[in-house]
C-alpha atoms as a PDB file:
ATOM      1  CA  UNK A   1      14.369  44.193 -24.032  1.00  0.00           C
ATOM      2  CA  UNK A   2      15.882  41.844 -26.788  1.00  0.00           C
ATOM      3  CA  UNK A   3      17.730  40.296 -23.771  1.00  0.00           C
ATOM      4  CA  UNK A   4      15.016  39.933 -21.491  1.00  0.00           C
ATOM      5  CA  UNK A   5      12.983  38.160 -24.534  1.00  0.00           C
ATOM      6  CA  UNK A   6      15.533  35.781 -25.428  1.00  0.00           C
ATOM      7  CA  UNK A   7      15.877  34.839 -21.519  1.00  0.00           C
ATOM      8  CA  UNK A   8      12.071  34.196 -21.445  1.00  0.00           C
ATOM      9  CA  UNK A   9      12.289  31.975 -24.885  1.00  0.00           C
ATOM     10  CA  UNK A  10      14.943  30.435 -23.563  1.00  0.00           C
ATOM     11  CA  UNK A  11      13.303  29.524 -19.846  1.00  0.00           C
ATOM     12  CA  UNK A  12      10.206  28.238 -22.119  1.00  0.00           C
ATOM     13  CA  UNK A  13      12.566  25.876 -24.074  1.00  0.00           C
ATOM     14  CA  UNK A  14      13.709  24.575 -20.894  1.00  0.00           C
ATOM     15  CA  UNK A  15      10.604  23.998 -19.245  1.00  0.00           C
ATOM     16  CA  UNK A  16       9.615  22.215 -22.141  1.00  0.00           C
ATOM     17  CA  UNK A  17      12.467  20.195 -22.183  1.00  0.00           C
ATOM     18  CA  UNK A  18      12.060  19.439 -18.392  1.00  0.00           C
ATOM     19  CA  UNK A  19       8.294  18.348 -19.361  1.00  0.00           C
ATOM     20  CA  UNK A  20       9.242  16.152 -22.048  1.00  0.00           C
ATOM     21  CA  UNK A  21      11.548  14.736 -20.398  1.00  0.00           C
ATOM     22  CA  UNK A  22       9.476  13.896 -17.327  1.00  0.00           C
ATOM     23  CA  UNK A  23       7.484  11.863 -19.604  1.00  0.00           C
ATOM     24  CA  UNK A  24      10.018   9.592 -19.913  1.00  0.00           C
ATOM     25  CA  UNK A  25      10.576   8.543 -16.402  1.00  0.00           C
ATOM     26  CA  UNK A  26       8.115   8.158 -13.302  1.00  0.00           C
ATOM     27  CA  UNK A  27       9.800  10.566 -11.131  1.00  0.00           C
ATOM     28  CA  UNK A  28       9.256   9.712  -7.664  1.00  0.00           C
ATOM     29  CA  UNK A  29       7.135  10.886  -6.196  1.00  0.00           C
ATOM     30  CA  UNK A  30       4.627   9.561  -8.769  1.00  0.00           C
ATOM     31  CA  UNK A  31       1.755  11.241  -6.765  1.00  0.00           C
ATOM     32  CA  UNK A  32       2.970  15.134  -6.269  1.00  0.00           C
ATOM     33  CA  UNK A  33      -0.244  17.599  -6.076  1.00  0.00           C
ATOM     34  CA  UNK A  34      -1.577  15.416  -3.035  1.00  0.00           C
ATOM     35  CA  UNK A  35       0.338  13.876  -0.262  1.00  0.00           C
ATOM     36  CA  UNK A  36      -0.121   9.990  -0.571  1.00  0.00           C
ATOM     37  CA  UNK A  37       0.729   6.968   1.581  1.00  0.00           C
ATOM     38  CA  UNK A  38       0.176   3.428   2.656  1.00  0.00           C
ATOM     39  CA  UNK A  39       0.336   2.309  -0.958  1.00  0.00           C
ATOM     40  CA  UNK A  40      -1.438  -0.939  -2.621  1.00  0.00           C
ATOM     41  CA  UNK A  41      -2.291  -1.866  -5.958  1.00  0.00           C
ATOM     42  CA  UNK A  42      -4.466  -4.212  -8.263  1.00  0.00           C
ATOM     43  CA  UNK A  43      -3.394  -5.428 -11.574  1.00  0.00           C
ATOM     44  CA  UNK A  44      -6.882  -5.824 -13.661  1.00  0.00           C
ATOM     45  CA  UNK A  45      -7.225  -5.478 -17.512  1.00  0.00           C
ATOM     46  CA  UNK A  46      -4.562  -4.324 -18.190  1.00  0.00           C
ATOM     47  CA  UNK A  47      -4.073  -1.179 -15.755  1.00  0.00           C
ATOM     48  CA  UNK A  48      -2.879  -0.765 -13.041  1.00  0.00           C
ATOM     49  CA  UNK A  49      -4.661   0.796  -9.698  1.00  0.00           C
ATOM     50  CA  UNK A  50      -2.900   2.126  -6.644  1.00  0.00           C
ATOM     51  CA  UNK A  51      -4.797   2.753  -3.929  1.00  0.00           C
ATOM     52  CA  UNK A  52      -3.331   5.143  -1.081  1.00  0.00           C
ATOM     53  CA  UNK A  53      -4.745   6.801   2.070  1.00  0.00           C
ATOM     54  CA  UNK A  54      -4.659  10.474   2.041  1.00  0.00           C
ATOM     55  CA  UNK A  55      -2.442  12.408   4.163  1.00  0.00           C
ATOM     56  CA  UNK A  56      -4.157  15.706   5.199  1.00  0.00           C
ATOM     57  CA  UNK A  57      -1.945  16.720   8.364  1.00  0.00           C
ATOM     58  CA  UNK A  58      -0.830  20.370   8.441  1.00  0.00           C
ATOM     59  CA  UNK A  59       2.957  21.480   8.300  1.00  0.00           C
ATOM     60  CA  UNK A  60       2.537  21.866  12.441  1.00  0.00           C
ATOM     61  CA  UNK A  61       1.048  19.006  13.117  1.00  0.00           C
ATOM     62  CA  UNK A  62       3.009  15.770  14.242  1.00  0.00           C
ATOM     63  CA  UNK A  63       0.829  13.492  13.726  1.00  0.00           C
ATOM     64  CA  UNK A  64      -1.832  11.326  10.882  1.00  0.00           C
ATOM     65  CA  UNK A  65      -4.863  13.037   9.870  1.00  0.00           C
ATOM     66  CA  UNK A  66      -6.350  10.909   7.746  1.00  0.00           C
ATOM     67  CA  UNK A  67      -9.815  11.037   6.291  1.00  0.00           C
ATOM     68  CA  UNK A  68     -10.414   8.955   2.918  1.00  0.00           C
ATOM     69  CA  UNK A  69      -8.644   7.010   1.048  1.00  0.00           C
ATOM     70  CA  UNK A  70      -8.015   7.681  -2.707  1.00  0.00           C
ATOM     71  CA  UNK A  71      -7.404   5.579  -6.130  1.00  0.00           C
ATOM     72  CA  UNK A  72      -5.272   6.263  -9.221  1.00  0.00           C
ATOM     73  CA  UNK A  73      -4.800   4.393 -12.369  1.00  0.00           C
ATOM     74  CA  UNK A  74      -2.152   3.645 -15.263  1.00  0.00           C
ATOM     75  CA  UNK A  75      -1.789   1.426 -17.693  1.00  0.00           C
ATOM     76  CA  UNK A  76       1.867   2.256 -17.980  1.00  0.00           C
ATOM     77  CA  UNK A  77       3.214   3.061 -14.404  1.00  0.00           C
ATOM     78  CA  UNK A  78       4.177   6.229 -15.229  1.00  0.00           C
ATOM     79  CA  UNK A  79       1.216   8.589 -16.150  1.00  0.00           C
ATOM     80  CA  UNK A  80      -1.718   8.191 -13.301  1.00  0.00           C
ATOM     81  CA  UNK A  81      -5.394   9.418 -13.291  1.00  0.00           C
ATOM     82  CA  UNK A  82      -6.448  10.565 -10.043  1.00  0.00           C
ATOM     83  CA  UNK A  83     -10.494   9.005 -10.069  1.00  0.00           C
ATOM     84  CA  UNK A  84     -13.188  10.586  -7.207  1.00  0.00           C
ATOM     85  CA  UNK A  85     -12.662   9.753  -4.119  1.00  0.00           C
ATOM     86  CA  UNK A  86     -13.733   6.194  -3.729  1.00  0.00           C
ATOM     87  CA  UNK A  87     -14.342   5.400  -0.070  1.00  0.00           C
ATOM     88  CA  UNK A  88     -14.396   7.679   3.102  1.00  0.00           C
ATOM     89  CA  UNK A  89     -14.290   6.735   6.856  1.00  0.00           C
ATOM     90  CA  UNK A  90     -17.831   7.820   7.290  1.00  0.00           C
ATOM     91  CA  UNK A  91     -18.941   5.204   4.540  1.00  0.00           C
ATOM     92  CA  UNK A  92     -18.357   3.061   7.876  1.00  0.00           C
ATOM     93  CA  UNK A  93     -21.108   4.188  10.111  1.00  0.00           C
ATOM     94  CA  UNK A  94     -19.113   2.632  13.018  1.00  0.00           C
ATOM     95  CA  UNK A  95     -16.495   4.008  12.310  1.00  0.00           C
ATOM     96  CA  UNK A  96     -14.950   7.293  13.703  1.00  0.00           C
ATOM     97  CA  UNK A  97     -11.259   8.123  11.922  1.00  0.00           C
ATOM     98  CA  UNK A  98      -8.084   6.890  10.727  1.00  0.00           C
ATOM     99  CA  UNK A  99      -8.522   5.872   7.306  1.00  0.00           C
ATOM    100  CA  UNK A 100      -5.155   3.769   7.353  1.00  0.00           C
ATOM    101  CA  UNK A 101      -3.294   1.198   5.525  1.00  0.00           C
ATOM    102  CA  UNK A 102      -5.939  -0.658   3.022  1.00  0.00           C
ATOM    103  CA  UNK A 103      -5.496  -3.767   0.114  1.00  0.00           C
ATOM    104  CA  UNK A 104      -8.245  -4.310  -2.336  1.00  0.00           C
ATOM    105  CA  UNK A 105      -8.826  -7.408  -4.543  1.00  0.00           C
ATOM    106  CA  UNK A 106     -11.161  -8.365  -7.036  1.00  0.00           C
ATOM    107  CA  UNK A 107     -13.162 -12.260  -7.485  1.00  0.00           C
ATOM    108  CA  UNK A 108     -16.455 -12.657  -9.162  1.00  0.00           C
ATOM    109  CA  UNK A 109     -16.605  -9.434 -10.733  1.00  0.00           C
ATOM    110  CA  UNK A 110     -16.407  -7.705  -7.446  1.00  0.00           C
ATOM    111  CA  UNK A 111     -13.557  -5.524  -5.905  1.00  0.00           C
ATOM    112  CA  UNK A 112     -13.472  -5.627  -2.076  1.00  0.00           C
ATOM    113  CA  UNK A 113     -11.364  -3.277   0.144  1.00  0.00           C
ATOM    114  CA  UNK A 114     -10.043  -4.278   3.719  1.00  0.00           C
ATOM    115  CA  UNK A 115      -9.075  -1.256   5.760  1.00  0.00           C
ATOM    116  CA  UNK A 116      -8.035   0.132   8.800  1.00  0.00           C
ATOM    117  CA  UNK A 117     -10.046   2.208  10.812  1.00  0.00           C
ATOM    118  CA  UNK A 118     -10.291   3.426  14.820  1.00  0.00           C
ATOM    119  CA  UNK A 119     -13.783   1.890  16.244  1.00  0.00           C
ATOM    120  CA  UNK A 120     -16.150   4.440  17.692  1.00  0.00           C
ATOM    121  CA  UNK A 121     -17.534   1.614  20.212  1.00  0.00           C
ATOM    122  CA  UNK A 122     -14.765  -1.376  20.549  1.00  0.00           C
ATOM    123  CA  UNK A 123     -12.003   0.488  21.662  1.00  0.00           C
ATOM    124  CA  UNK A 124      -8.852   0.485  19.419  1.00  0.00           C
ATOM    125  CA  UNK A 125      -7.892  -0.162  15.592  1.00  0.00           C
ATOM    126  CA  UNK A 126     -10.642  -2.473  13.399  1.00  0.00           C
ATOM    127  CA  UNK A 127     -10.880  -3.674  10.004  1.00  0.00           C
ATOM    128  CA  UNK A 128     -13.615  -3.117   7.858  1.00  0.00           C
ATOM    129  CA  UNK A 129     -14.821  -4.277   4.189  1.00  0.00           C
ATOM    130  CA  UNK A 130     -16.295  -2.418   1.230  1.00  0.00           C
ATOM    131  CA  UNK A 131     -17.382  -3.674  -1.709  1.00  0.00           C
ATOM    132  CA  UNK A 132     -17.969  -2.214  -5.402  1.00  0.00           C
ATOM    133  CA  UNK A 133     -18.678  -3.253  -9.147  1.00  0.00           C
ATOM    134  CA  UNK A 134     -15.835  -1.707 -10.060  1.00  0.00           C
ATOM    135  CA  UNK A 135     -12.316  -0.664  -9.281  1.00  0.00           C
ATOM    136  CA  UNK A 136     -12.563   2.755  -9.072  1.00  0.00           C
ATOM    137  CA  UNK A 137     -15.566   2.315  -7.273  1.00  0.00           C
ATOM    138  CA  UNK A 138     -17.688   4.462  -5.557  1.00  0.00           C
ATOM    139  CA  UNK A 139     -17.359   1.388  -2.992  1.00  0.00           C
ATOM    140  CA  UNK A 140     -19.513   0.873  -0.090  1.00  0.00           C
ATOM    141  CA  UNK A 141     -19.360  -1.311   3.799  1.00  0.00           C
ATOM    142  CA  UNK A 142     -20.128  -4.418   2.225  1.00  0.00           C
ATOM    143  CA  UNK A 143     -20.788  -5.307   6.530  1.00  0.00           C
ATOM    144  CA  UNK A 144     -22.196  -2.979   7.761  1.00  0.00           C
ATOM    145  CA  UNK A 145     -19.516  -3.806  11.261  1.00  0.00           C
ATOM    146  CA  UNK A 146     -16.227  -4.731  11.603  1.00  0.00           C
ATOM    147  CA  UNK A 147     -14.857  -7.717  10.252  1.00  0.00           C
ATOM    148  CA  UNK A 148     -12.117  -7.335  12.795  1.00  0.00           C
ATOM    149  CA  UNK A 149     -12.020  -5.769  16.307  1.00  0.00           C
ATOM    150  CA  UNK A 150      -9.484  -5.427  18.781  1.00  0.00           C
ATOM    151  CA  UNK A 151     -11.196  -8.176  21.540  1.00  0.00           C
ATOM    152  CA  UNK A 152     -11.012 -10.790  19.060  1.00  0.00           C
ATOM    153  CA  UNK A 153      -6.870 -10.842  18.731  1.00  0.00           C
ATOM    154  CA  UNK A 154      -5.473 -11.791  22.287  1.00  0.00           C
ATOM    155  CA  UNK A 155      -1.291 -11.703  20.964  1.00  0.00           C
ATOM    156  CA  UNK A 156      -0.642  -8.694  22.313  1.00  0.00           C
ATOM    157  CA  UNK A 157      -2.451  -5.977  24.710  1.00  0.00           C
ATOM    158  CA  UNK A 158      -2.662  -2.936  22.740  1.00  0.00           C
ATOM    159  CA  UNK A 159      -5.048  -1.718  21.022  1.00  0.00           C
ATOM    160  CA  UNK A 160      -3.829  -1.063  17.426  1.00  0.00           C
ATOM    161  CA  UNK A 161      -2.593  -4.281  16.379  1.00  0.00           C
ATOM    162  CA  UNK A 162      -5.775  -4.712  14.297  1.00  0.00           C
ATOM    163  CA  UNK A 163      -4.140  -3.189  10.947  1.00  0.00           C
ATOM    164  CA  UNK A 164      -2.384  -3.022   7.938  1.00  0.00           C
ATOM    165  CA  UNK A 165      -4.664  -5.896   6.341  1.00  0.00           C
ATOM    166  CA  UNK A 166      -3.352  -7.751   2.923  1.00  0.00           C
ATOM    167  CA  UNK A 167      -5.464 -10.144   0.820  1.00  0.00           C
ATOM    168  CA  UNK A 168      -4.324 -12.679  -0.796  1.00  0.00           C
ATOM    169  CA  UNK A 169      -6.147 -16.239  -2.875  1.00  0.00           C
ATOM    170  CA  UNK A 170      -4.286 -19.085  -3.139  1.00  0.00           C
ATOM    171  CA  UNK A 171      -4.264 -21.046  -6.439  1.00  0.00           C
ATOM    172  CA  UNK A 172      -6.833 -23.273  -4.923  1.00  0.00           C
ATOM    173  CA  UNK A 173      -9.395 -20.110  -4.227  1.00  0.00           C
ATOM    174  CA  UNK A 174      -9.071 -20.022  -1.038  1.00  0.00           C
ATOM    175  CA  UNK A 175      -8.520 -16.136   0.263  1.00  0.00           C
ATOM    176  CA  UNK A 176      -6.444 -14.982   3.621  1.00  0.00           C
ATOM    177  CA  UNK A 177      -6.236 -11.820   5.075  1.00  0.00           C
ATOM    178  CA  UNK A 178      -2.907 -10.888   7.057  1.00  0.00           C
ATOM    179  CA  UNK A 179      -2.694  -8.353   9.643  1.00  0.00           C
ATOM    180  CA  UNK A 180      -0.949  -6.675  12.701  1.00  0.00           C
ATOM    181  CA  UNK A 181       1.015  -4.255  14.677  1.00  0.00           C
ATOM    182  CA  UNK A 182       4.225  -5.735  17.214  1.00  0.00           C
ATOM    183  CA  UNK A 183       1.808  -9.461  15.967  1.00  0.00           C
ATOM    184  CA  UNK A 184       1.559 -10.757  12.682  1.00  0.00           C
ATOM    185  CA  UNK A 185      -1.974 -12.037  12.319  1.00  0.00           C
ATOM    186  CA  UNK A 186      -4.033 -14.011   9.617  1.00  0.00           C
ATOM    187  CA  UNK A 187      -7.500 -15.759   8.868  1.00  0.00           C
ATOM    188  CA  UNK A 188      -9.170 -17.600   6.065  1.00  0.00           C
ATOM    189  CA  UNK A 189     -11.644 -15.744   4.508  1.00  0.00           C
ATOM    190  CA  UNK A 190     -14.735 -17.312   3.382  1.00  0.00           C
ATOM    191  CA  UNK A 191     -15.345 -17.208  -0.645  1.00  0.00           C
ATOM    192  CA  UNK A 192     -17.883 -14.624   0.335  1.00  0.00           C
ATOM    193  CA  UNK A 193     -15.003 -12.794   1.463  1.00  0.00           C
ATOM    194  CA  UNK A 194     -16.508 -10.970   4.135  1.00  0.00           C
ATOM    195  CA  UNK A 195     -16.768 -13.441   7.090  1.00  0.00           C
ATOM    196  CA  UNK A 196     -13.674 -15.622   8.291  1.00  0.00           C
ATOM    197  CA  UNK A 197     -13.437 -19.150   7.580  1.00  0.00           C
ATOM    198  CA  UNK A 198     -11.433 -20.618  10.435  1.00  0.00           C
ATOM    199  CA  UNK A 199      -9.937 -19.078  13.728  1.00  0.00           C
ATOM    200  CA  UNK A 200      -7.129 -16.149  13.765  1.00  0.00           C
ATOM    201  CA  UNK A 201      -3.568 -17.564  13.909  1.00  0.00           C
ATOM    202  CA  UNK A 202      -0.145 -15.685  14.014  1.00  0.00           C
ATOM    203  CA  UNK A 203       2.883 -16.040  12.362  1.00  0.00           C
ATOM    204  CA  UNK A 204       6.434 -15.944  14.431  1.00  0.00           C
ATOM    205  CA  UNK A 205       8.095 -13.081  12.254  1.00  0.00           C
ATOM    206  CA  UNK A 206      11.790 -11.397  13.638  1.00  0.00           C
ATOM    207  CA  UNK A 207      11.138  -7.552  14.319  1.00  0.00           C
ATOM    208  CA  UNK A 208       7.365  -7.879  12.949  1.00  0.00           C
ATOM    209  CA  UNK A 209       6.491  -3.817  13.413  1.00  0.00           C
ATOM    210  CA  UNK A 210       3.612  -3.770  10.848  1.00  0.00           C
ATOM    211  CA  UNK A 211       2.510  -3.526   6.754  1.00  0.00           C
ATOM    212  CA  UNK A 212       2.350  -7.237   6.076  1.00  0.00           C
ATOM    213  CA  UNK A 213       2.278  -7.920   2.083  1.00  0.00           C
ATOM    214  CA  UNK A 214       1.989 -11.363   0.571  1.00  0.00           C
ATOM    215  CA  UNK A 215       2.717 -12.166  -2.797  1.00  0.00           C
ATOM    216  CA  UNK A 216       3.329 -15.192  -5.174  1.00  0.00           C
ATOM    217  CA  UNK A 217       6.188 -15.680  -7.687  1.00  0.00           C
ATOM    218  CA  UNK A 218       6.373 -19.565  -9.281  1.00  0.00           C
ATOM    219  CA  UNK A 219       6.279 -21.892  -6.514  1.00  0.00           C
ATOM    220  CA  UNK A 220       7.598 -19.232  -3.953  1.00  0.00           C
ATOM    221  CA  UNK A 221       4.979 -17.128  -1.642  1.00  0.00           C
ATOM    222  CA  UNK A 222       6.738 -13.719   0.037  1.00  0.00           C
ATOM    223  CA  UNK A 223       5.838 -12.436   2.926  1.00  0.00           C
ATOM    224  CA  UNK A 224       7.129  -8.345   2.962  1.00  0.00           C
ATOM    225  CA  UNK A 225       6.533  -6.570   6.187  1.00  0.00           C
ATOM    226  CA  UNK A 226       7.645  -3.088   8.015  1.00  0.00           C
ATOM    227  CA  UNK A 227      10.758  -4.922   9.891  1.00  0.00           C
ATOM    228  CA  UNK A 228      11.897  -2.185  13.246  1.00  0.00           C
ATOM    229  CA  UNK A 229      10.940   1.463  14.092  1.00  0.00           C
ATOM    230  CA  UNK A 230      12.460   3.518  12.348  1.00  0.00           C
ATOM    231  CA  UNK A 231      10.665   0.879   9.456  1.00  0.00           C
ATOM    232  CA  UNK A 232      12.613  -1.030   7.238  1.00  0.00           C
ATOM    233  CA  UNK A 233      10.979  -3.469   5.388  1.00  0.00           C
ATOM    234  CA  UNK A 234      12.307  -7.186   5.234  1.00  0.00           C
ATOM    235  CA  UNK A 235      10.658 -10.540   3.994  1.00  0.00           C
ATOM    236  CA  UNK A 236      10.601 -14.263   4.384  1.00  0.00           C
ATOM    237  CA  UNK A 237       9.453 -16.836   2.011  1.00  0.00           C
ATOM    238  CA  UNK A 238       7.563 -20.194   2.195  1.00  0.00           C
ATOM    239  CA  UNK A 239       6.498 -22.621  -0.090  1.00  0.00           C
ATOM    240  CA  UNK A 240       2.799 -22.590   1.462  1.00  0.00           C
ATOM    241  CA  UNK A 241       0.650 -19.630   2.524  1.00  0.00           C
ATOM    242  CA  UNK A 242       0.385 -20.578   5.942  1.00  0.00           C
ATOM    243  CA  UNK A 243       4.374 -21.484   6.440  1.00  0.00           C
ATOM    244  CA  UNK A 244       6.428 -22.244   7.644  1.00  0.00           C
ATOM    245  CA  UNK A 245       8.111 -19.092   7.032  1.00  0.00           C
ATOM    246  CA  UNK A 246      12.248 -18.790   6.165  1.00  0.00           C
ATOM    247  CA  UNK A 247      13.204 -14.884   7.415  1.00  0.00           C
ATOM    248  CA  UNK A 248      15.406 -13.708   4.282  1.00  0.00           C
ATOM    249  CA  UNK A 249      16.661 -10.344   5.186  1.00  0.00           C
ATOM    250  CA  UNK A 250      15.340  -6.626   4.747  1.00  0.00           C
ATOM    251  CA  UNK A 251      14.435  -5.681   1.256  1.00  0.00           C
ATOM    252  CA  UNK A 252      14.185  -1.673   1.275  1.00  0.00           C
ATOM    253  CA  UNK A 253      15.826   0.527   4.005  1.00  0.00           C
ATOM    254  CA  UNK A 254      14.589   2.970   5.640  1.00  0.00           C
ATOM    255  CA  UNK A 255      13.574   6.053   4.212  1.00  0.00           C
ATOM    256  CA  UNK A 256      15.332   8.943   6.158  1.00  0.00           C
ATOM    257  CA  UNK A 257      12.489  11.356   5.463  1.00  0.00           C
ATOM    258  CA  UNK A 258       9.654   8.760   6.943  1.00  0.00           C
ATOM    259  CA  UNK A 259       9.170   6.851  10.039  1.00  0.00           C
ATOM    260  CA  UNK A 260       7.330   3.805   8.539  1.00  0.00           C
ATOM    261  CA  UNK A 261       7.545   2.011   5.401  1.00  0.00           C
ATOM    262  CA  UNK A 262       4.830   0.834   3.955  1.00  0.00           C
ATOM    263  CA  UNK A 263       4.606  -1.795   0.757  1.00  0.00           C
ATOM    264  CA  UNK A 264       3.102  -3.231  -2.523  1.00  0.00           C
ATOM    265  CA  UNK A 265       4.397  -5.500  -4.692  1.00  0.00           C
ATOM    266  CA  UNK A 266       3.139  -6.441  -8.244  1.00  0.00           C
ATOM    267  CA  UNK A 267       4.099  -7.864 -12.102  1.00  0.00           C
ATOM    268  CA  UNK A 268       3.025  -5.928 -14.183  1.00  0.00           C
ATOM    269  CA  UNK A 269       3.856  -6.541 -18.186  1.00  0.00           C
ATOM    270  CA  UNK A 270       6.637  -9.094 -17.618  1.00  0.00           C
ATOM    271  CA  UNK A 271       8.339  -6.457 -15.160  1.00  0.00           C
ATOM    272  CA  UNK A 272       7.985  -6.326 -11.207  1.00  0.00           C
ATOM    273  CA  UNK A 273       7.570  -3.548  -9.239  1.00  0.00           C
ATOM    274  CA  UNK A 274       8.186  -2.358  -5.480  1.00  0.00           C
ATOM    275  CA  UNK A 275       5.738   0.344  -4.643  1.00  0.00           C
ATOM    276  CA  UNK A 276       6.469   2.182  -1.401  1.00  0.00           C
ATOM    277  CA  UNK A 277       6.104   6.016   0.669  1.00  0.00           C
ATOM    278  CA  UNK A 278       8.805   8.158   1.585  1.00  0.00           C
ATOM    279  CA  UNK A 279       8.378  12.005   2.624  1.00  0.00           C
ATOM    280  CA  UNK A 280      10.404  13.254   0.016  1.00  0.00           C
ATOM    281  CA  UNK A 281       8.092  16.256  -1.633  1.00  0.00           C
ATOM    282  CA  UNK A 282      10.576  18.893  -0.616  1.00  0.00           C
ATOM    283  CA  UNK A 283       7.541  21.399   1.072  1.00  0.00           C
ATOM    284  CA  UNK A 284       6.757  19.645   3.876  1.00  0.00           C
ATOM    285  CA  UNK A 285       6.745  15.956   3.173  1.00  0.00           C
ATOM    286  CA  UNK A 286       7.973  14.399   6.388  1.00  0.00           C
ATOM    287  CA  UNK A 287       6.552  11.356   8.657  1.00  0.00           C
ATOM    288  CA  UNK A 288       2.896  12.482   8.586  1.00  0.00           C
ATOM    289  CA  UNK A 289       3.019  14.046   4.916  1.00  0.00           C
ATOM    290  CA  UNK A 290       4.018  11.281   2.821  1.00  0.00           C
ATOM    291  CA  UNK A 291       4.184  10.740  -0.912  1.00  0.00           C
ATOM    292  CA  UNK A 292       4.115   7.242  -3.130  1.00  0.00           C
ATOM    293  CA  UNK A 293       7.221   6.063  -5.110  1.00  0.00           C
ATOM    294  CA  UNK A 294       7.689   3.082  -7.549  1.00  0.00           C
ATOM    295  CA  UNK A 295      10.905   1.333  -7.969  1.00  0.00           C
ATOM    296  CA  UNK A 296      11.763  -1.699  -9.641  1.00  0.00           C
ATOM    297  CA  UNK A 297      12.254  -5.079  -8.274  1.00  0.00           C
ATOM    298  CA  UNK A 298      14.828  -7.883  -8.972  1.00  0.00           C
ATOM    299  CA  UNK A 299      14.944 -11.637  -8.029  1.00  0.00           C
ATOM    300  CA  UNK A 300      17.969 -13.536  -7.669  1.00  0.00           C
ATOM    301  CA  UNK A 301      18.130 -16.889  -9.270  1.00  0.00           C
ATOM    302  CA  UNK A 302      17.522 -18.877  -6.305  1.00  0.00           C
ATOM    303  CA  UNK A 303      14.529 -17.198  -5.526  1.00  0.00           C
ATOM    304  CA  UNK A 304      15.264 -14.523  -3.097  1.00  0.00           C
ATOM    305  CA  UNK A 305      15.121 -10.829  -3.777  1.00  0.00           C
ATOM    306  CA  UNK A 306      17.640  -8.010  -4.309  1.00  0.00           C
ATOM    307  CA  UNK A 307      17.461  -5.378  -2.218  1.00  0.00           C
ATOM    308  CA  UNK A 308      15.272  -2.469  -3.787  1.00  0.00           C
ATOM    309  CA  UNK A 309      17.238   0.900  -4.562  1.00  0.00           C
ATOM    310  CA  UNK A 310      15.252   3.619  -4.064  1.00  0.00           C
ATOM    311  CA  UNK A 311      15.835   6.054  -6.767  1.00  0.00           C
ATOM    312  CA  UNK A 312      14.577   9.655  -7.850  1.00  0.00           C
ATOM    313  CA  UNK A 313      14.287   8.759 -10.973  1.00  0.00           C
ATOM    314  CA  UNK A 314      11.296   6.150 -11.126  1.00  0.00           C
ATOM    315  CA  UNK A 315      10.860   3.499 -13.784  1.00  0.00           C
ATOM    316  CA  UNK A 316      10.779   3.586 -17.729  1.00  0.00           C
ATOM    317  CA  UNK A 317       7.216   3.254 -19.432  1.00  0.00           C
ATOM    318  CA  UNK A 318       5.860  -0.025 -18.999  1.00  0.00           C
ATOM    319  CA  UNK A 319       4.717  -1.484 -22.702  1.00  0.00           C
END
């Protein structure tokens, strides 16, 4: 018996050590009681959200099932609060699944959400809006249709090339919205931000699969995208938003547990961050069970950036 109590003590002293020292480090996953993918995050007063769709698919099931989308936040990229569920697919009354890759942003006190959803009338993958007071919503169709349906974008014949959408606003104000499957896509948005502002134009990217993410660091604007199938993701960089656009080279390899590859990218307290999926949870994370990681990210001095190594470990604190 003294044996079998001193094994016990001891196995509690470990799995307190274990605990504390998970405090010290992310740990990819960061998200582990819920499989999470299709990550994008907000900087705003000084948190952090990440946004992620919600895989729901069981262990026997090759494919998405994909209901709602959910919202976490941090104000040190390590410990996350899981909020309520913020915004469903049947918020969008034409709507009928697929609550896919989304981006939200805020402007004038407002935080709109762009996501990707299959039509239940126009035939294929649309983007829809919702709006909310706050960033953890509960948000709602700030529409009421689709901002986006697949007989408006003529690049390509299939019928999910409508998604993945990023937001981005210019120093200027003025707001785009990328998109695309197999096409690269993007629109001015109105300061409204629900109604476009100009006609849809494309952007000649090499291997463009999907996941478009732009981003702005000095006078440099990045565009990161799912590069291939099985995804990698690779950028290209411009000194405008609307290009011309220099190809650069991939950025984050491909995740042997996941088909796709999905990205944000943020600075956040003088550090940046690459924010990406993988399948790693060791149950049954795979391709359609996917789980959020956070790694840092490095520029070189020229501009360009390293490539991102994906690690178990996560990233420190941020302070």
């Amino acid at each position: 018996m003294t044996g079998l109590k001193r094994c016990r003590r001891l196995s509690g002293v470990f799995a307190l050590i274990s605990l504390t020292m998970s405090g010290i480090r992310a740990q990819n996953p960061v998200i582990t009681h819920k499989y999470t993918a299709d990550p994008a995050a907000l900087v705003h007063n000084d948190s952090v959200y990440l946004y992620t769709g919600h895989d729901e698919a069981a262990k026997d099931f090759n494919f998405y099932d994909m209901k709602e989308w959910l919202v976490f936040s941090s104000a040190d990229m390590v410990h996350w609060k899981e909020h309520k569920v913020p915004l469903r697919v049947s918020d969008f009354k034409w709507a009928k699944a697929d609550a896919w890759a989304a981006q939200v942003i805020e402007r004038n006190g407002k935080f709109y959400w762009y996501v990707t959803v299959t039509h239940a009338t126009n035939p294929g993958k649309a983007i829809g809006v919702a709006v909310s007071d706050s960033p953890t919503g509960p948000f709602r169709d700030a529409l009421g249709k689709a901002l986006v349906t697949n007989d408006m974008t003529k690049a390509t014949d299939i019928s999910w090339d409508d998604l993945d959408p990023t937001v981005f606003i210019d120093d200027d104000g003025q707001a785009y919205l990328y998109w695309g499957n197999t096409v690269c896509y993007y629109a001015r948005l109105k300061e409204n931000m629900i109604e476009f502002d100009g006609p849809v134009l494309t952007v000649d990217l090499p291997e463009f699969t999907e996941a478009p993410w732009i981003h702005k660091r000095s006078d440099w604007y990045y565009l990161s995208y799912a590069y291939q199938f099985p995804e990698k993701t690779a950028y290209a960089m411009s000194r405008s938003i609307t290009g011309p656009w220099e190809f650069k080279g991939i950025l984050n390899e491909v995740a042997g547990n996941s088909n796709t590859n999905h990205q944000a990218i943020i600075r956040f307290k003088d550090k940046d961050y690459f924010i990406y999926h993988n399948g790693s949870i060791p149950t049954d994370g795979g391709s359609f069970r996917r789980s959020v990681c956070i790694d840092y990210l490095y520029y070189n001095e020229d501009g360009t950036m390293k490539r991102v190594i994906m690690t178990s470990e996560g990233v420190d604190p941020a302070r």
